[in-house]
C-alpha atoms as a PDB file:
ATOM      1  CA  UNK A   1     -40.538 -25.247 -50.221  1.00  0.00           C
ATOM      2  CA  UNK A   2     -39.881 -22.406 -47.801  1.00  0.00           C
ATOM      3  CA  UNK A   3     -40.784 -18.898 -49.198  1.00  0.00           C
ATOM      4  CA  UNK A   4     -36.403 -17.985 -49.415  1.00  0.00           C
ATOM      5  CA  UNK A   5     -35.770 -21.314 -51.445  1.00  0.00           C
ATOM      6  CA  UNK A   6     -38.615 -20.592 -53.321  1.00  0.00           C
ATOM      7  CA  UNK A   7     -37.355 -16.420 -54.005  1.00  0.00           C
ATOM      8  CA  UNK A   8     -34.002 -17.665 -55.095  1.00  0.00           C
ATOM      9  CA  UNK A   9     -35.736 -20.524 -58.077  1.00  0.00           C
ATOM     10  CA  UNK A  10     -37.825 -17.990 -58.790  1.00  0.00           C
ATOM     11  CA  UNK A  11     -34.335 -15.267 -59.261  1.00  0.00           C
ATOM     12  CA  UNK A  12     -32.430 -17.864 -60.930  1.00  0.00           C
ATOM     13  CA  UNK A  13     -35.290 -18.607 -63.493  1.00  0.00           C
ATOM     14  CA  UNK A  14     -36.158 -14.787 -63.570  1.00  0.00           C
ATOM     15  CA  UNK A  15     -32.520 -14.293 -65.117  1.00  0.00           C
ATOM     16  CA  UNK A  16     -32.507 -16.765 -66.907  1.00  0.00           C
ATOM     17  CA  UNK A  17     -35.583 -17.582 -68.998  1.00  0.00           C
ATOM     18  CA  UNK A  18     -36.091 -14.586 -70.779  1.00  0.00           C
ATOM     19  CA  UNK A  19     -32.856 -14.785 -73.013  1.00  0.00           C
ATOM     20  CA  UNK A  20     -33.278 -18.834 -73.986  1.00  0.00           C
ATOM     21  CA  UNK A  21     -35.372 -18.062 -77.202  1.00  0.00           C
ATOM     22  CA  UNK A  22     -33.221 -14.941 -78.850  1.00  0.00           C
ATOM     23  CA  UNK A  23     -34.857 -15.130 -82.135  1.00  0.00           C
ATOM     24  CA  UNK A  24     -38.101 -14.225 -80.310  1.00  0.00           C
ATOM     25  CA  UNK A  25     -36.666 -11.819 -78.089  1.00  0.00           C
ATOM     26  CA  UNK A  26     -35.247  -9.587 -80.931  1.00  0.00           C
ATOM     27  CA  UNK A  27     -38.988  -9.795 -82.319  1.00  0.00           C
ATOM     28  CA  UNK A  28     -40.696  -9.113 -79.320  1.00  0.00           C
ATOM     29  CA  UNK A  29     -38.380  -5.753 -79.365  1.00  0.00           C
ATOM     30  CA  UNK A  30     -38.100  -4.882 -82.353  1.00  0.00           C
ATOM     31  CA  UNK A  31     -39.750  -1.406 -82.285  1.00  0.00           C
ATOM     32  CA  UNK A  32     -37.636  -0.494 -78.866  1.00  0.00           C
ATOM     33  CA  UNK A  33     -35.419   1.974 -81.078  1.00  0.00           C
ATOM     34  CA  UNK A  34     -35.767   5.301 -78.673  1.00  0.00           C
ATOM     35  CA  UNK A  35     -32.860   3.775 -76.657  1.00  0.00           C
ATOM     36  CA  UNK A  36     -30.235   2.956 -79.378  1.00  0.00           C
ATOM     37  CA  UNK A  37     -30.521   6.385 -80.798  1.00  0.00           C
ATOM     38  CA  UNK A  38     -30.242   7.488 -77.065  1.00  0.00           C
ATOM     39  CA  UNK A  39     -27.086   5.881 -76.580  1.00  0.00           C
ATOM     40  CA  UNK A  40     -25.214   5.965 -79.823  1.00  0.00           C
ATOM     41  CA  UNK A  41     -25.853   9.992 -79.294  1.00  0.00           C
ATOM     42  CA  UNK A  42     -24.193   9.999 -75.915  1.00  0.00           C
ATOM     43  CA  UNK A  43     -21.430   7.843 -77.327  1.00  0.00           C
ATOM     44  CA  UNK A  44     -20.724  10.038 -80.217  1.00  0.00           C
ATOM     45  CA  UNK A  45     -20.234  12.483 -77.636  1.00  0.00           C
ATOM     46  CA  UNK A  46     -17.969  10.333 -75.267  1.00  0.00           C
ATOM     47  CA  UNK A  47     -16.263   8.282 -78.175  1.00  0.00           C
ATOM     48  CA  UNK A  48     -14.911   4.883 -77.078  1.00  0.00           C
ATOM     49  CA  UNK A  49     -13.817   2.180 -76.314  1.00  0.00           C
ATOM     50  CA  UNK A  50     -17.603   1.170 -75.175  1.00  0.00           C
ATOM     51  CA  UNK A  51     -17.993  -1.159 -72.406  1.00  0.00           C
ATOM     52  CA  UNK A  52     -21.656  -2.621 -73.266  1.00  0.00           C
ATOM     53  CA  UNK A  53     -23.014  -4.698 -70.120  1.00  0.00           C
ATOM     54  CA  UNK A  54     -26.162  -6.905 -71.032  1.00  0.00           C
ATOM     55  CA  UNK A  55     -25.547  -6.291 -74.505  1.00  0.00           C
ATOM     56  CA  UNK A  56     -27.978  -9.520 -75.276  1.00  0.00           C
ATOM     57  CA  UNK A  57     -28.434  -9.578 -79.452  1.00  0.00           C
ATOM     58  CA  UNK A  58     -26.260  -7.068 -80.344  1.00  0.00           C
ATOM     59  CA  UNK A  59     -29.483  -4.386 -80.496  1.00  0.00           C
ATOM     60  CA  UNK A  60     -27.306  -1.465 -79.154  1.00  0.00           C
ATOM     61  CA  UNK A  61     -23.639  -3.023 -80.141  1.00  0.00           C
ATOM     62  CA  UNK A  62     -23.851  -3.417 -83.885  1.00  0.00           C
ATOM     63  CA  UNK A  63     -25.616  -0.100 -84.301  1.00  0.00           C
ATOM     64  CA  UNK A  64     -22.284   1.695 -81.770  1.00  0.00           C
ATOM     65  CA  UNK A  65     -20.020  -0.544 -84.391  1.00  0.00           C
ATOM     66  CA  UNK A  66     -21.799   1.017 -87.483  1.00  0.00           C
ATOM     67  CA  UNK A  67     -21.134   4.717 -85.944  1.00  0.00           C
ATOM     68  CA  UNK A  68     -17.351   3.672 -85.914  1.00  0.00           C
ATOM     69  CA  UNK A  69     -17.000   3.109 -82.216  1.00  0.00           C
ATOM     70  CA  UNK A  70     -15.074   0.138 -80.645  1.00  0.00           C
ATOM     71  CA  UNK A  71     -17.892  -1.965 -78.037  1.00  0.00           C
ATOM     72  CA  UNK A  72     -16.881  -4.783 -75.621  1.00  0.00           C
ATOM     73  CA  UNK A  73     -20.532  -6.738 -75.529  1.00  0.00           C
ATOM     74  CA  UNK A  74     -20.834  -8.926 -72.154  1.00  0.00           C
ATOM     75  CA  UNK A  75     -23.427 -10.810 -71.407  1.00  0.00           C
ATOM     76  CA  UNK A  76     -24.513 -14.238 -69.418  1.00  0.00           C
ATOM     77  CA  UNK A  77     -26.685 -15.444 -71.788  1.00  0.00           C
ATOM     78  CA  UNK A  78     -25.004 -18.081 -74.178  1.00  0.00           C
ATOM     79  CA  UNK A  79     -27.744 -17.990 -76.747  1.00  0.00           C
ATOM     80  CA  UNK A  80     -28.099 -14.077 -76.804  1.00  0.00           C
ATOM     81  CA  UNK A  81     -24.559 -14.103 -77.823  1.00  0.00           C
ATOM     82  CA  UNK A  82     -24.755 -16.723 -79.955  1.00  0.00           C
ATOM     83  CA  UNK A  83     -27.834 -14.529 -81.771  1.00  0.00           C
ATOM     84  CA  UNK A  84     -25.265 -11.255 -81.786  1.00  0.00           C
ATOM     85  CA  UNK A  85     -22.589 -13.373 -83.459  1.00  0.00           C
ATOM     86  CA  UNK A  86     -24.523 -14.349 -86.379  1.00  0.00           C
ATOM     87  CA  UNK A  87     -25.910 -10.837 -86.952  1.00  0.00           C
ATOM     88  CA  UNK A  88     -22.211  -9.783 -86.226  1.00  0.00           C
ATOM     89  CA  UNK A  89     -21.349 -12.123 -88.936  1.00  0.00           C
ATOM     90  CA  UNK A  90     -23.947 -10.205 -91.746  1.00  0.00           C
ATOM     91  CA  UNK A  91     -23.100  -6.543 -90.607  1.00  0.00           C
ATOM     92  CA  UNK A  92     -22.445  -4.182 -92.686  1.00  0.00           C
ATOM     93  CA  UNK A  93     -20.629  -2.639 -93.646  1.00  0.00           C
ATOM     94  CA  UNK A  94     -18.135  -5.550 -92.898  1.00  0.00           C
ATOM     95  CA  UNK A  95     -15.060  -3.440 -91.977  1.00  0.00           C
ATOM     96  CA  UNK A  96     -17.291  -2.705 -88.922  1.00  0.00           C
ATOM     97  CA  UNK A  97     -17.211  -5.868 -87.432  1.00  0.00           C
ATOM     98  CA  UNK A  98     -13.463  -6.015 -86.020  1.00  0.00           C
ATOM     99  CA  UNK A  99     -15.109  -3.261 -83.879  1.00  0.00           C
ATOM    100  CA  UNK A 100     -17.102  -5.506 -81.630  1.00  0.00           C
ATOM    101  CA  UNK A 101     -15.829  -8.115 -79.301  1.00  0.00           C
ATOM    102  CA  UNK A 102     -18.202  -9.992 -76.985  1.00  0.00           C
ATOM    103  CA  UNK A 103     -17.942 -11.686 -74.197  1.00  0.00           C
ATOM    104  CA  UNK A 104     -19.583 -14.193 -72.517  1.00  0.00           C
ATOM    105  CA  UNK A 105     -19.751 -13.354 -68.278  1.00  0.00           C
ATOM    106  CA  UNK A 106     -20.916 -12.554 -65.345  1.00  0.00           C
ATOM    107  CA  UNK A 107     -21.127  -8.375 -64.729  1.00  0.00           C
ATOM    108  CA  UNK A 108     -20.514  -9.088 -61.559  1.00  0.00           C
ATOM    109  CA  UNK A 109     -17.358 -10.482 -62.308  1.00  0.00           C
ATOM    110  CA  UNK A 110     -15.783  -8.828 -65.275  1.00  0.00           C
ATOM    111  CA  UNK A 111     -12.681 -10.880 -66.793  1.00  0.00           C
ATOM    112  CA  UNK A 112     -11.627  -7.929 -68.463  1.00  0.00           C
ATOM    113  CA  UNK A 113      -8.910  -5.277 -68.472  1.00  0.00           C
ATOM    114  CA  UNK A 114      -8.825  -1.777 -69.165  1.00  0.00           C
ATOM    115  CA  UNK A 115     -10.520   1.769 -69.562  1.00  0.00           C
ATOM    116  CA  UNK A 116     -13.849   2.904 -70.912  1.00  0.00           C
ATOM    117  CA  UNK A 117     -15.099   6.506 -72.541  1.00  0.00           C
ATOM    118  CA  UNK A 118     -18.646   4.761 -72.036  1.00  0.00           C
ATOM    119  CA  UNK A 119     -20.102   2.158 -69.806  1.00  0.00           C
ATOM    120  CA  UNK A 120     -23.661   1.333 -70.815  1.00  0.00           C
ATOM    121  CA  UNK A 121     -26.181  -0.966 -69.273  1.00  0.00           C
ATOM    122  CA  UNK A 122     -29.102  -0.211 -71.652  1.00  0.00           C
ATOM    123  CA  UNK A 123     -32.671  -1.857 -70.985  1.00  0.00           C
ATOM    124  CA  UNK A 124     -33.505  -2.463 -67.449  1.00  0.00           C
ATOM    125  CA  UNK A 125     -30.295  -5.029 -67.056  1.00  0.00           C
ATOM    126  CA  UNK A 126     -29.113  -3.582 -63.642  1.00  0.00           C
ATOM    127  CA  UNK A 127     -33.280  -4.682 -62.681  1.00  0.00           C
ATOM    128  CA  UNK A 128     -31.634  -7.667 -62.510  1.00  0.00           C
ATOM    129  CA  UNK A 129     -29.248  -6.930 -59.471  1.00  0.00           C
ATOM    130  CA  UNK A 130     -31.812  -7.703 -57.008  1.00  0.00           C
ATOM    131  CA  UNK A 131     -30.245  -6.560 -53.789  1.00  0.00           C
ATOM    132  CA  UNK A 132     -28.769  -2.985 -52.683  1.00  0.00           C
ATOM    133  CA  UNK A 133     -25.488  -3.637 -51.952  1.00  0.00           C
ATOM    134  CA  UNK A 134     -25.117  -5.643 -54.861  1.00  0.00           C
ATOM    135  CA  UNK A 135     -26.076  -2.772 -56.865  1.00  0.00           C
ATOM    136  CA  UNK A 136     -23.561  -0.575 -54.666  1.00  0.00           C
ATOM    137  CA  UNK A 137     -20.627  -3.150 -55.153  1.00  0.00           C
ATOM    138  CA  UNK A 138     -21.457  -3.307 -59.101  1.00  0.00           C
ATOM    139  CA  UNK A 139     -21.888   0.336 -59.979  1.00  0.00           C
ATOM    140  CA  UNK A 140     -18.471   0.615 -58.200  1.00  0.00           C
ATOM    141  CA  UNK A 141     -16.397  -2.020 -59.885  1.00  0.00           C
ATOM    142  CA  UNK A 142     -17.765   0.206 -62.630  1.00  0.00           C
ATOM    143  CA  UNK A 143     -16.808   3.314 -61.538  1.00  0.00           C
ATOM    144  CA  UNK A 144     -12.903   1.766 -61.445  1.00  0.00           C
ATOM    145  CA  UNK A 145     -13.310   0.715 -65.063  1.00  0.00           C
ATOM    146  CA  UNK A 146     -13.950   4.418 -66.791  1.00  0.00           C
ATOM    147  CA  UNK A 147     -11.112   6.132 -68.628  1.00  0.00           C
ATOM    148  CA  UNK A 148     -10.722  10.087 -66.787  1.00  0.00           C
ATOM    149  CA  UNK A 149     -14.079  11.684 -68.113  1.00  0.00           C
ATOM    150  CA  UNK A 150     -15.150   8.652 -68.680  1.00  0.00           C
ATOM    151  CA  UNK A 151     -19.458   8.184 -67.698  1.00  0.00           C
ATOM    152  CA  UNK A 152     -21.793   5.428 -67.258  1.00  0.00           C
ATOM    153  CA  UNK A 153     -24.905   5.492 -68.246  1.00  0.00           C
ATOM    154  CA  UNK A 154     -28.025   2.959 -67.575  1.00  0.00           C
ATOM    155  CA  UNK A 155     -32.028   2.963 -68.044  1.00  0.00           C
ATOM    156  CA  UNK A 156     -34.383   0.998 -65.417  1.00  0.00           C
ATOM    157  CA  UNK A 157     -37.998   1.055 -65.372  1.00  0.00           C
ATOM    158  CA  UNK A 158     -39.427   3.751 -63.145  1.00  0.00           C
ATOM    159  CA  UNK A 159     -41.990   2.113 -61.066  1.00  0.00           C
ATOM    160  CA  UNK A 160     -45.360   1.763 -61.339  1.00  0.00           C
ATOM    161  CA  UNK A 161     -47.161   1.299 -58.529  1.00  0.00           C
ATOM    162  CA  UNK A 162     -50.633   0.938 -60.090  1.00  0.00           C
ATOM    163  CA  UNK A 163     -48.895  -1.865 -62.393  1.00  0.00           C
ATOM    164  CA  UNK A 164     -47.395  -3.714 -59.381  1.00  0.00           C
ATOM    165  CA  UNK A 165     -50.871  -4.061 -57.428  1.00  0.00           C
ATOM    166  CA  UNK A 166     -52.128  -5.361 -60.065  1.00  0.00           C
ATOM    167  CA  UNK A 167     -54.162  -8.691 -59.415  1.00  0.00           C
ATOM    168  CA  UNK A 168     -51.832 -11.731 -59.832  1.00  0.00           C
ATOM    169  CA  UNK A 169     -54.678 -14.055 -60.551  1.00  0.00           C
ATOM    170  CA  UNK A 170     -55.442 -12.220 -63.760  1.00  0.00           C
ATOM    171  CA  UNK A 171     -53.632 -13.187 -66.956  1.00  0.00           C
ATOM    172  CA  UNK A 172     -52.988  -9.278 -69.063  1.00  0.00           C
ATOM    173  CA  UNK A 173     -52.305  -7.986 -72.221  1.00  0.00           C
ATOM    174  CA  UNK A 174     -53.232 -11.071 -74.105  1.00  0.00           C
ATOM    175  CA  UNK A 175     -51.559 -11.012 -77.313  1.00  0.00           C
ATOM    176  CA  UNK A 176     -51.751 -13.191 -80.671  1.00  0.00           C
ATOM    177  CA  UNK A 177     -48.760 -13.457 -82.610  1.00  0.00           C
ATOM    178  CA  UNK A 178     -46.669 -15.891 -84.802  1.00  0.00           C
ATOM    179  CA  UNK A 179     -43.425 -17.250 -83.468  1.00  0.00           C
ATOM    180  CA  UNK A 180     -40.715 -15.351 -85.878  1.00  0.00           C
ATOM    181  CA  UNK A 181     -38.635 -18.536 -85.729  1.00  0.00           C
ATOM    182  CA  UNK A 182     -40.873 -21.745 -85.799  1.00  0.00           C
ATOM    183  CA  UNK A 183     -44.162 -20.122 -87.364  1.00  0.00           C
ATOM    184  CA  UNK A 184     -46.335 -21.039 -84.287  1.00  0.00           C
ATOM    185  CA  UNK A 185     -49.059 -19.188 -83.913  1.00  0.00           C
ATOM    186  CA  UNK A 186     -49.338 -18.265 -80.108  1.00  0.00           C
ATOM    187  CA  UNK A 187     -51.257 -16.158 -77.522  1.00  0.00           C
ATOM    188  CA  UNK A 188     -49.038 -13.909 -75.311  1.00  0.00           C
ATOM    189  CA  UNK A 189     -50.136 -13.049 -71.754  1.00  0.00           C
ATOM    190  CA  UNK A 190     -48.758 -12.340 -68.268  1.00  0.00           C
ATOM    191  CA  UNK A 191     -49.091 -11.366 -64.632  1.00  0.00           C
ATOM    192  CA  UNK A 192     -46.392 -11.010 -61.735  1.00  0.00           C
ATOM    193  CA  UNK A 193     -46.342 -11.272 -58.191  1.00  0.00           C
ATOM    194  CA  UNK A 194     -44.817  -8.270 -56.245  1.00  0.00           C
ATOM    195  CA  UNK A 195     -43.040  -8.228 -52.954  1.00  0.00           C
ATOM    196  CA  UNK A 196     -42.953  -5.120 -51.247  1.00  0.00           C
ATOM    197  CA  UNK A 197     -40.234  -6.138 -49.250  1.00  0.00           C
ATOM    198  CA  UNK A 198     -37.371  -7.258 -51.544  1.00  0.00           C
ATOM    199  CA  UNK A 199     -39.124  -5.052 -54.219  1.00  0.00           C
ATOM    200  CA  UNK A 200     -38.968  -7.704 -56.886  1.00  0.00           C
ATOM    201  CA  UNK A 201     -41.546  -7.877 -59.529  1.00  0.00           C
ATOM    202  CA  UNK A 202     -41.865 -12.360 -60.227  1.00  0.00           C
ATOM    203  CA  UNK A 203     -43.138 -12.175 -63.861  1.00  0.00           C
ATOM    204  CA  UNK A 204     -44.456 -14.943 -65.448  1.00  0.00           C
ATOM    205  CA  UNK A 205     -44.959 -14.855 -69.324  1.00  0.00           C
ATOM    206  CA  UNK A 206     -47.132 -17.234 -71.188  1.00  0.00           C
ATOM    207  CA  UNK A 207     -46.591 -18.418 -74.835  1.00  0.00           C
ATOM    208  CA  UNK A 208     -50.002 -20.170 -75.391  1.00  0.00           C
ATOM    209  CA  UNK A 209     -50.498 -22.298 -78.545  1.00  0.00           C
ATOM    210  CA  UNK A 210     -53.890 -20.828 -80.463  1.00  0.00           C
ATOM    211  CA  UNK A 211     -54.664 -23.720 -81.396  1.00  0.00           C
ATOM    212  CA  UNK A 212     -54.229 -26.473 -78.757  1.00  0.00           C
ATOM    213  CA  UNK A 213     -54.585 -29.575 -81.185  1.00  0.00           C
ATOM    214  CA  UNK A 214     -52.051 -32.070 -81.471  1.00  0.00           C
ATOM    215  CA  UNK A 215     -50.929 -32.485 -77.657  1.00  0.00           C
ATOM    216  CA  UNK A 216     -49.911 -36.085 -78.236  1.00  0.00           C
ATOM    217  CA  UNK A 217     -46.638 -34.953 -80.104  1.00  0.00           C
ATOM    218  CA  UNK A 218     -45.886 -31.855 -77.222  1.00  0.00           C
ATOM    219  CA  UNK A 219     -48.127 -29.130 -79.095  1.00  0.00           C
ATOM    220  CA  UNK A 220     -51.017 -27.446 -77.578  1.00  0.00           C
ATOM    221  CA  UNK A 221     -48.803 -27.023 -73.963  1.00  0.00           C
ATOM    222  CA  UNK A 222     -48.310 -23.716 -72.552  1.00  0.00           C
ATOM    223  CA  UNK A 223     -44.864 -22.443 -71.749  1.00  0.00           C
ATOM    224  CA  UNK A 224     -44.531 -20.095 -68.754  1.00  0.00           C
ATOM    225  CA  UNK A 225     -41.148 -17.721 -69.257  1.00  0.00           C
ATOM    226  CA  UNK A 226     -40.405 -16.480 -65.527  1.00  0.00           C
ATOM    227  CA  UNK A 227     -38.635 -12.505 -65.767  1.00  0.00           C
ATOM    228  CA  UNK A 228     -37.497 -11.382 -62.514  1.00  0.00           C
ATOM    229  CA  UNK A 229     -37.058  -7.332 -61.874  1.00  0.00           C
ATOM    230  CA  UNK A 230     -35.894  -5.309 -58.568  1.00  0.00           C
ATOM    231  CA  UNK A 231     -38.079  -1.972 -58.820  1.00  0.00           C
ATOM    232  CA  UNK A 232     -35.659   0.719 -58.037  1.00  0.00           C
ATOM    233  CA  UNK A 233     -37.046   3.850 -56.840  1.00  0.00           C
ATOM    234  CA  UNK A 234     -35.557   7.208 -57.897  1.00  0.00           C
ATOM    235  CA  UNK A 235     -34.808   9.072 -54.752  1.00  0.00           C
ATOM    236  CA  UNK A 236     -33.283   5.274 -53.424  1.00  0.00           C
ATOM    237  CA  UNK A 237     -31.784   4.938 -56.963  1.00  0.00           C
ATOM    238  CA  UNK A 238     -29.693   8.552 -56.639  1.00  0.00           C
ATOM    239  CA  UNK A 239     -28.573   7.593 -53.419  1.00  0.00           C
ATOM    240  CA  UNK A 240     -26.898   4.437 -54.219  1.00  0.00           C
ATOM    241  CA  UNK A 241     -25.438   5.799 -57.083  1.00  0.00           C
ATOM    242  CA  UNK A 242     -23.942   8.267 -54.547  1.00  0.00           C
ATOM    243  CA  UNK A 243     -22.637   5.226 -52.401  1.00  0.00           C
ATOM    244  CA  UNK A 244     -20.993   3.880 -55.184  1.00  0.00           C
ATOM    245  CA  UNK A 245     -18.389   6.806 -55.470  1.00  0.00           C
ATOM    246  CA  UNK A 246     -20.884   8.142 -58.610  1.00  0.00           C
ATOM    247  CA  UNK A 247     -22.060  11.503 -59.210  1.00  0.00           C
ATOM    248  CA  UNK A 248     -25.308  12.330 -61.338  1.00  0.00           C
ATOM    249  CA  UNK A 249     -24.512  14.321 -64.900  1.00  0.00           C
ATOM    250  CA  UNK A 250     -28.031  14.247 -65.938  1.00  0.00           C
ATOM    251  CA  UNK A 251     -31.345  11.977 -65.079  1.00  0.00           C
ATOM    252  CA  UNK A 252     -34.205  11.872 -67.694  1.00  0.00           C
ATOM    253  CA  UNK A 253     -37.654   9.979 -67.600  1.00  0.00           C
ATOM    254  CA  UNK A 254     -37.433   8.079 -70.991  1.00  0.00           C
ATOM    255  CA  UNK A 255     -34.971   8.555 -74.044  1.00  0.00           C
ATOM    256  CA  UNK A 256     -36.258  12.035 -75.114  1.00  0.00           C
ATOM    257  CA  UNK A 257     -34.212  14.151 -72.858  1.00  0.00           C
ATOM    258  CA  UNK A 258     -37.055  15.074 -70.973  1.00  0.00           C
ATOM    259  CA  UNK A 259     -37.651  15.847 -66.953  1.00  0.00           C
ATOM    260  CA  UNK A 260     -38.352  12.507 -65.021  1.00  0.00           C
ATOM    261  CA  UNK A 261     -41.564  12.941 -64.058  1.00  0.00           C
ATOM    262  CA  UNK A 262     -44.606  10.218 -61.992  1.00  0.00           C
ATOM    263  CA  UNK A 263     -45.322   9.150 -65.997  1.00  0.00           C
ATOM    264  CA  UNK A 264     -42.188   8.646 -67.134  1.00  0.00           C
ATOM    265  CA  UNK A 265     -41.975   4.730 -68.167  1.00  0.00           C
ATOM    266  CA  UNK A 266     -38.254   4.619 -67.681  1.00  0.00           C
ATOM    267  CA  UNK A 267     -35.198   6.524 -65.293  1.00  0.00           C
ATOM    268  CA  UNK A 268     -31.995   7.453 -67.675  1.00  0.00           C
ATOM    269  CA  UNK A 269     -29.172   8.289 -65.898  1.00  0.00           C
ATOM    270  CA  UNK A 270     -25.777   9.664 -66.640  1.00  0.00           C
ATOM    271  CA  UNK A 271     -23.115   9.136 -64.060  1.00  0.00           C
ATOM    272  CA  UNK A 272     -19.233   9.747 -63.705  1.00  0.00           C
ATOM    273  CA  UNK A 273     -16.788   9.230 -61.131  1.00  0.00           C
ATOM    274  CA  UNK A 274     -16.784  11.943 -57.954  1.00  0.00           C
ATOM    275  CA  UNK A 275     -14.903  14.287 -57.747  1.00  0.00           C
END
């Protein structure tokens, strides 16, 4: 397989695998809570409607709902959505649910109408727009959809370049845990291959049985999740926000308001159209 053919399996399975298992997902993440209160602040401030790109289990959604704020949730991931419904479907308090639609599609190709207070692409989703001018072309089909004073507002990882050398023979941060769904008691691990030139991080996550008896029926295999993430660099990051028609309102490193800064885990930023 040439190395491009091989790029693109790996992109396709790098947006793809990481949102199969949803039940898993939601408890792999439960403790990320710095970013919901980060965003239902700023939309208290901008009120809505909310336009809520890679809005996966409803983690950010629900919550905006709760606060009284109308949320169009889109995302590509059938079973993500299919997760968000049925924890749509227990909200409460129920008279919040008319407030969240979602939508099942490609943010690249939005089959929706209208004008947002707030678009929000929370957790590293726009890592997943793995070339520049796709980014460009995105963030300004975005720019078209906010109401006047409208902003848009995303996180991605700030990256680590210590964390990207890392050696991809080496398995890291091996984990035990119990799957929240099926009770399978599993080892977590991963490592990544990084390519300088396309700056995409190839992650591969293992889910490794702890017990590897029982093959015969399927158990005792290890299942390799593939998560694929474009490292976007802040100085490259400002300027193709600035390409897209987009000027900067604020830029923090994390969800605390604070200065980004070379140990900052994440880049927050707060756009709106040019003026």
């Amino acid at each position: 397989m040439s190395r491009a053919r091989s790029l693109s399996k790996g992109l396709r399975r790098g947006t793809r695998d990481h949102y199969i298992d949803a039940a898993l997902y939601d408890f792999e993440y439960r403790r990320r809570r710095d970013d919901v209160r980060f965003y239902r602040a700023l939309a208290q401030k901008t009120g809505g409607p909310v336009l809520e790109l890679g809005c996966g289990t409803g983690r950010i959604a629900l919550p905006l709902a709760r606060d009284g704020i109308d949320v169009l949730g889109v995302d590509l991931s059938e079973p993500m959505l299919a997760h968000a419904r049925e924890r749509l479907a227990r909200m409460r308090p129920k008279a919040a649910r008319p407030r969240v639609r979602l939508v099942r599609a490609d943010m690249h190709a939005l089959p929706i109408v209208g004008r947002f207070k707030l678009v929000i692409a929370a957790f590293n989703t726009l890592m997943h727009v793995y070339r520049s001018a796709d980014l460009v072309a995105l963030l300004s089909s975005l720019r078209e959809r906010l109401a006047p004073g409208g902003q848009l507002a995303f996180d991605v990882l700030n990256p680590d370049i210590e964390w990207l050398a890392r050696d991809d023979s080496r398995r890291w941060a091996r984990t035990r845990f119990t799957h929240p769904k099926s009770g399978e008691k599993l080892i977590y691990s991963t490592n990544h291959h990084y390519d300088p030139v396309t700056q995409v991080a190839l992650i591969n996550i293992y889910y490794e049985p702890a017990s590897k008896t029982g093959a015969g029926d399927g158990a005792g295999r290890t299942r390799v999740v593939k998560l694929a993430h474009r490292q976007y660099f802040p100085e490259e990051l400002l300027n193709l926000v600035q390409q897209a028609g987009l000027e900067l309102v604020t830029r923090y490193g994390d969800f605390d308001n604070k200065a980004l800064s070379a140990f900052s885990e994440s880049q927050v930023l707060v756009c709106r159209a040019a003026r």
